[in-house]
Protein backbone atom coordinates (compact mmCIF):
# COMPACT_ATOMS: atom_id res chain seq x y z
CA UNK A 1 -171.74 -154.54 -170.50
CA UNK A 2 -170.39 -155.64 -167.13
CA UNK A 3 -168.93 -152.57 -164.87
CA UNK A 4 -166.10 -153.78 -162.75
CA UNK A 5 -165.65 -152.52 -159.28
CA UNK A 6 -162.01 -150.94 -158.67
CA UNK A 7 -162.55 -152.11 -154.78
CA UNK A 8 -160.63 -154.21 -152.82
CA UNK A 9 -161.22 -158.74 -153.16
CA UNK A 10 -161.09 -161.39 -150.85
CA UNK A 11 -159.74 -164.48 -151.90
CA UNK A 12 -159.74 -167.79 -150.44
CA UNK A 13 -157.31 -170.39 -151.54
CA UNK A 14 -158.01 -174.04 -150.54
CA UNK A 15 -154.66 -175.69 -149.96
CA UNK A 16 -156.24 -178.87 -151.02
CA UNK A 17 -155.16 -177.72 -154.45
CA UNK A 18 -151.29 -178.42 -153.72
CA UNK A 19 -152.46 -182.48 -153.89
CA UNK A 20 -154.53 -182.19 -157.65
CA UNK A 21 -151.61 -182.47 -160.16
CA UNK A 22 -152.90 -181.90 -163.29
CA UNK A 23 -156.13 -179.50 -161.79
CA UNK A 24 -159.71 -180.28 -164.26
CA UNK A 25 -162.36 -178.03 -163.15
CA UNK A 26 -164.57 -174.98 -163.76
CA UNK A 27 -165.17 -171.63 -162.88
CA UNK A 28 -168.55 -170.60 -161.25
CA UNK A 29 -169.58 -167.08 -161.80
CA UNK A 30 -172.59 -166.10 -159.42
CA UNK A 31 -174.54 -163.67 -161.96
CA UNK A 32 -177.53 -161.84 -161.20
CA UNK A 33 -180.40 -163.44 -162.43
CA UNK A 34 -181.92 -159.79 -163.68
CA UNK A 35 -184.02 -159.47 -166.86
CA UNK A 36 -183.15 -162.21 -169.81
CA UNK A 37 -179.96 -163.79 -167.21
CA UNK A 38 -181.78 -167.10 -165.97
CA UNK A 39 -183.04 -167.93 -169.92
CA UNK A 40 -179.85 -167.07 -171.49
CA UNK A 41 -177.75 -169.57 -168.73
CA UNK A 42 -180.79 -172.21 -170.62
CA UNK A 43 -179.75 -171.54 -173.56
CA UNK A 44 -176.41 -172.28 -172.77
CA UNK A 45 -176.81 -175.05 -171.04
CA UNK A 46 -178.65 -176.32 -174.17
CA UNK A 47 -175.87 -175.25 -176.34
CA UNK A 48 -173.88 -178.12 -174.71
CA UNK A 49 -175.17 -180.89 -177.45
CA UNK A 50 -173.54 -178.98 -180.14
CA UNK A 51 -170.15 -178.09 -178.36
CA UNK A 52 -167.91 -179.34 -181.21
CA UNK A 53 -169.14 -177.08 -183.94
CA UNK A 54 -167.88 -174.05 -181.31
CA UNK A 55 -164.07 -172.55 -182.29
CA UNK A 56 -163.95 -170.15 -180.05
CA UNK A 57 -161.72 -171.22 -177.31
CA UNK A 58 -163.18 -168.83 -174.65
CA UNK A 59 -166.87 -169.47 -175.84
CA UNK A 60 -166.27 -173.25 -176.20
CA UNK A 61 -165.36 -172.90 -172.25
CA UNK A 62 -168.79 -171.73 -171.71
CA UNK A 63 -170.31 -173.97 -173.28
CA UNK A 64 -168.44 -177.32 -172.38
CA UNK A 65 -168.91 -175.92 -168.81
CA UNK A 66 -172.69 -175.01 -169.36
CA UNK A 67 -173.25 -178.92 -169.58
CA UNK A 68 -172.71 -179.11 -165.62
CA UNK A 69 -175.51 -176.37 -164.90
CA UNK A 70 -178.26 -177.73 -162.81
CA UNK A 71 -181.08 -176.68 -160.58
CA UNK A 72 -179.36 -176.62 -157.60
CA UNK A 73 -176.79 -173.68 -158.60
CA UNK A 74 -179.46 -171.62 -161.15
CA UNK A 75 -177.69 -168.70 -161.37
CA UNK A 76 -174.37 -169.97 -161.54
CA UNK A 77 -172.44 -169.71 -165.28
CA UNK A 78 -169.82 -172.29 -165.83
CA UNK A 79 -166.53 -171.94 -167.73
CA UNK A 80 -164.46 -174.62 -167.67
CA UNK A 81 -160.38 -174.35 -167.63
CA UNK A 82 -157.97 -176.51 -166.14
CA UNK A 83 -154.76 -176.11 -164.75
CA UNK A 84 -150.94 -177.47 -164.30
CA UNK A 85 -150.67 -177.23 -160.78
CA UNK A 86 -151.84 -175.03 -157.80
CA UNK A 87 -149.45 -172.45 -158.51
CA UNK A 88 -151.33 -171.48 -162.31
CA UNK A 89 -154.63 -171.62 -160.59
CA UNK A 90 -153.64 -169.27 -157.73
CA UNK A 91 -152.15 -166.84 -160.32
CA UNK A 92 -154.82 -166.27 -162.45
CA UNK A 93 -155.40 -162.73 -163.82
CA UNK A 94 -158.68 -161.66 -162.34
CA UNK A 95 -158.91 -159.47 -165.71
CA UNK A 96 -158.67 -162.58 -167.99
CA UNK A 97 -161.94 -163.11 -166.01
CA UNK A 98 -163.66 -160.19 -166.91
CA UNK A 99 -162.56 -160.38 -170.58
CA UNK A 100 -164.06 -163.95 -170.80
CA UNK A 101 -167.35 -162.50 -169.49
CA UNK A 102 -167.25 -159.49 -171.75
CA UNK A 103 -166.95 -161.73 -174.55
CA UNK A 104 -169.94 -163.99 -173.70
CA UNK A 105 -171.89 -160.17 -173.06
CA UNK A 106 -170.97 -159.38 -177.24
CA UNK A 107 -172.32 -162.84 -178.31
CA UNK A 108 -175.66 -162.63 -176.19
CA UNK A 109 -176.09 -159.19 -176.01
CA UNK A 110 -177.20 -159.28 -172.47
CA UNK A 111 -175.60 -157.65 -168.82
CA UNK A 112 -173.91 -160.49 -166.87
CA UNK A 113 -173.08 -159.00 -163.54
CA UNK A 114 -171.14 -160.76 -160.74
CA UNK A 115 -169.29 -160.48 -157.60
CA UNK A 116 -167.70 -163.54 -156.71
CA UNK A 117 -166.62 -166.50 -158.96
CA UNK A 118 -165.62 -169.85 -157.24
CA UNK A 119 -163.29 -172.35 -158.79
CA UNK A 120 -164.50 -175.67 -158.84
CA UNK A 121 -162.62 -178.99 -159.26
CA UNK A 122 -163.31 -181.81 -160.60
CA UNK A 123 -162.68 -184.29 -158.15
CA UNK A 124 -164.36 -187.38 -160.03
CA UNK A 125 -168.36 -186.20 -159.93
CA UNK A 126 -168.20 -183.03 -161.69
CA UNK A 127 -167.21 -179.45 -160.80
CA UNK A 128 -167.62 -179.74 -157.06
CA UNK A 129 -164.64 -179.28 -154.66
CA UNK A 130 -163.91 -175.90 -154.11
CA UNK A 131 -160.44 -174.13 -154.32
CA UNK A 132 -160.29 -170.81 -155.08
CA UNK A 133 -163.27 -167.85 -154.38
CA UNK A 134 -163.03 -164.46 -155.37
CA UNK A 135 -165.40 -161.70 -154.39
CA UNK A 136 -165.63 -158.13 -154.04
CA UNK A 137 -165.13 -156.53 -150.72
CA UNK A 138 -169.15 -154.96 -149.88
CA UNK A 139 -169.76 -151.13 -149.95
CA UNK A 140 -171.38 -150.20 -146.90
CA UNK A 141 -172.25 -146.96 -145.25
CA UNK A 142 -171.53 -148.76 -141.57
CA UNK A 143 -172.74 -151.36 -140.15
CA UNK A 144 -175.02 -149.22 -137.47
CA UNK A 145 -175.32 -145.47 -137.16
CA UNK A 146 -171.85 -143.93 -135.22
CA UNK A 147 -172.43 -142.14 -132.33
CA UNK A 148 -172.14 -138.68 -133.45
CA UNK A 149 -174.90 -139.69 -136.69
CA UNK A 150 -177.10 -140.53 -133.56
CA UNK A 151 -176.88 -137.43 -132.11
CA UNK A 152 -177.60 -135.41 -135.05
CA UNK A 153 -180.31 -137.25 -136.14
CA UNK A 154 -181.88 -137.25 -132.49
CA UNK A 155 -181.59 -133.40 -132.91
CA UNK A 156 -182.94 -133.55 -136.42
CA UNK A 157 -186.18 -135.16 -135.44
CA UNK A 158 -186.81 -132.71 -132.51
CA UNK A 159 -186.56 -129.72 -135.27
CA UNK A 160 -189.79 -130.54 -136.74
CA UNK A 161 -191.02 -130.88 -140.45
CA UNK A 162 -189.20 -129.61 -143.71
CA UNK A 163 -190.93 -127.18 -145.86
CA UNK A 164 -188.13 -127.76 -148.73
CA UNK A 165 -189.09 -125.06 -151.82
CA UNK A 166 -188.83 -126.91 -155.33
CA UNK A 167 -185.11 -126.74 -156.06
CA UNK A 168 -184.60 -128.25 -152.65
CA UNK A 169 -187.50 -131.03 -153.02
CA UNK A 170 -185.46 -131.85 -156.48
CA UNK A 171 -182.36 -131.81 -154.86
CA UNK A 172 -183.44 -133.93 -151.91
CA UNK A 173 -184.67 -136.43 -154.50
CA UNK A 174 -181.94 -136.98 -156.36
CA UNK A 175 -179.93 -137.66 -152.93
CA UNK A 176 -182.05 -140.09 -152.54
CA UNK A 177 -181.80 -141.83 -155.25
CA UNK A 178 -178.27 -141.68 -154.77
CA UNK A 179 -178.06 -143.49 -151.90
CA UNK A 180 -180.50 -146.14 -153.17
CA UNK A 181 -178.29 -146.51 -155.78
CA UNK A 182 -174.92 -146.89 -153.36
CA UNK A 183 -177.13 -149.46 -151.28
CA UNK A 184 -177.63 -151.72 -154.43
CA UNK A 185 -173.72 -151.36 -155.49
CA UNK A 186 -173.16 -154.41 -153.40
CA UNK A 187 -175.44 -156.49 -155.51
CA UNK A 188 -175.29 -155.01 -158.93
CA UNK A 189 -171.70 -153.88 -159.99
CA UNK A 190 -171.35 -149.91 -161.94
CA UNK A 191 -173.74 -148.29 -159.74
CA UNK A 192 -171.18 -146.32 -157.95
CA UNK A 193 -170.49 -143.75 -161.15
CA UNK A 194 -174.63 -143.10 -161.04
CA UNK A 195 -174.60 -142.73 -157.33
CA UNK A 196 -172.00 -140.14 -158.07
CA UNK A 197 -174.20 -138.64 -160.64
CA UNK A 198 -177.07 -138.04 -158.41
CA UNK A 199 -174.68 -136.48 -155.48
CA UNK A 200 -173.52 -134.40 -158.59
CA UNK A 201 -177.37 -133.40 -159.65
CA UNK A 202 -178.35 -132.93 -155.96
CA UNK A 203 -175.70 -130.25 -155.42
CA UNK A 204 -176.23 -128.55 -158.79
CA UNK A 205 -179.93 -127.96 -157.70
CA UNK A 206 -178.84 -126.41 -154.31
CA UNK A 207 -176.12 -124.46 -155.79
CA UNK A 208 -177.34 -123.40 -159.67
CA UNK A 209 -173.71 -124.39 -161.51
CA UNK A 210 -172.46 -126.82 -162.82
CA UNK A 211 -168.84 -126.12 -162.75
CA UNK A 212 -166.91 -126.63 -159.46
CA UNK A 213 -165.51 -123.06 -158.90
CA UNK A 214 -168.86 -121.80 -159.54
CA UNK A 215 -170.81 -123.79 -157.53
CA UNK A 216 -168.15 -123.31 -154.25
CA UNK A 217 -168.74 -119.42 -154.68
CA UNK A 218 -172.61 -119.92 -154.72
CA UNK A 219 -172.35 -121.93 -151.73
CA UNK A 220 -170.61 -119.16 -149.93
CA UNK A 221 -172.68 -116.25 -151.32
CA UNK A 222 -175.82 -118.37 -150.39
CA UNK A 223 -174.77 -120.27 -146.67
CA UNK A 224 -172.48 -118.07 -145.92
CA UNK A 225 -170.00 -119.53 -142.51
CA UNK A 226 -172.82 -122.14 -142.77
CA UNK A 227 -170.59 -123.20 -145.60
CA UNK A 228 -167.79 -124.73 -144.39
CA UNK A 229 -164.59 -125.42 -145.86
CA UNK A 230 -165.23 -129.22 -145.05
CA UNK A 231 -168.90 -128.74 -147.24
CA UNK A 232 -166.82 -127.29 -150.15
CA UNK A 233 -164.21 -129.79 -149.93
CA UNK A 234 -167.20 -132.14 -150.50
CA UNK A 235 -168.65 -130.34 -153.24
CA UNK A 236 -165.68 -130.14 -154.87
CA UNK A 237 -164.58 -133.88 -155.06
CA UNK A 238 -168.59 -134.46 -156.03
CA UNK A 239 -167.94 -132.18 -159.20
CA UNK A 240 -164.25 -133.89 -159.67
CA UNK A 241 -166.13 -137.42 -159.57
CA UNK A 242 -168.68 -136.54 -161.84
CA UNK A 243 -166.39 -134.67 -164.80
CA UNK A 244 -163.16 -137.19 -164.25
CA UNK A 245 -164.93 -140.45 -163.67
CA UNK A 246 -168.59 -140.92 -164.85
CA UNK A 247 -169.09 -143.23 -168.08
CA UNK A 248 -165.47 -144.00 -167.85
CA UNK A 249 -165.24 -141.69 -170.80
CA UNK A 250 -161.63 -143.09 -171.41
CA UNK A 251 -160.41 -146.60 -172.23
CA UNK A 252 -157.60 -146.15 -169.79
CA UNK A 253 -159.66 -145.52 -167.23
CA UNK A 254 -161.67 -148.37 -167.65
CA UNK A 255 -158.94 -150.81 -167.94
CA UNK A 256 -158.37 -149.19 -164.70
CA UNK A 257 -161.75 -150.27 -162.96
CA UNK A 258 -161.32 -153.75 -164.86
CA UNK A 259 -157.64 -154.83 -163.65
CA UNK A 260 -157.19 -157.07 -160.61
CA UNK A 261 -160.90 -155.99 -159.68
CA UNK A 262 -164.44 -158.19 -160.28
């Protein structure tokens, strides 16, 4: 199922959309064409002919819009809806968006991950005239290194090679793979709780616990003033991450990645 990302959007608004009274269109969801996507948006597409035996309202939106997938836009899934006026477009619930996606995830029991969705009018040729977009602002580390990450790592590389022991090798790796992880949140939507989960594993190598309190008092038995108060701050919103926030163990809480948020 489709993980929603609780960060900030950007949306665009064309204000060619005050003229269209009523507003015929579609939505264009830009899905990642990972394992199974690019066949099921075929299938689909195929599933076009036999629109009028669908009675699903929210289905029969993918599927009359499916009829306007071509090779030009291959990874784009259609759902057509139109609107009164301007004023219902620009007021749609970004969680009615999610919910339609969710629904077409049950029915093909496949991931459909996206970060921006583009409403399309129908201006006489088809979906084509743009009006709304909505994407995700990116995750980033920074653009370029700051100046004081420059200096450390300058001083890093003049320190020579690591010999890390086996906990610290283990630990190192699944920092690692935490940050690949973070890197590919941009493209692929959820990552962020595993990220967290690998910061979490990382730390309970170094530190042997796996409860905050416990690992804060190893880090000060085993750094000593090396460990700072800012390095246990850190450690202890890792830990407060990882129990609170990973699997979105509640439904609240995933209603609260969901809301306002693709």
């Amino acid at each position: 199922m489709s993980s929603f990302s609780s960060r900030p959007l950007q949306i665009w608004r064309s204000s060619l959309a005050d003229s269209l009274t009523p507003i015929r269109g579609a939505f264009a969801f830009e899905v990642l064409p990972s394992i199974m996507v690019p066949q099921t948006l075929q299938l689909l597409s195929e599933q076009s002919r036999n629109a009028e035996q669908i009675t699903s309202p929210i289905i029969s939106g993918f599927i009359h819009g499916m009829s306007y997938y071509n090779d030009k836009r291959p990874n784009s899934l259609f759902y057509l809806m139109g609107f009164r006026n301007a004023d219902e477009l620009f007021s749609i619930d970004t969680g009615y968006l999610a919910n339609v996606i969710t629904q077409l995830e049950v029915h093909t029991d496949i991931n459909l991950t996206f970060s921006r969705v583009v409403y399309l009018a129908d201006v006489g040729v088809g979906p084509t005239q743009p009006l709304l977009i909505i994407e995700r602002r990116p995750f980033f580390r920074a653009v370029g290194f700051e100046i004081e990450e420059r200096g450390q790592v300058a001083a890093s590389l003049k320190t020579g090679d690591f010999q890390l022991s086996q906990k610290a090798a283990a630990a190192q790796h699944h920092y690692s793979t935490g940050l690949a992880l973070l890197a590919a949140e941009d493209q692929i939507s959820g990552l962020l709780d595993a990220a967290f989960m690998q910061f979490y594993l990382a730390v309970e190598c170094i530190l042997d616990a796996h409860e905050k309190t416990k690992a804060q008092s190893n880090g000060d038995v085993l750094f000593l003033s090396k460990f700072t108060d800012d390095l246990k701050d850190v450690v202890g919103h890792v830990f407060i991450a990882r129990h609170r926030f990973f699997g979105h163990g509640h439904p609240n809480q995933q209603k609260a990645h969901s809301d306002g948020a693709i």
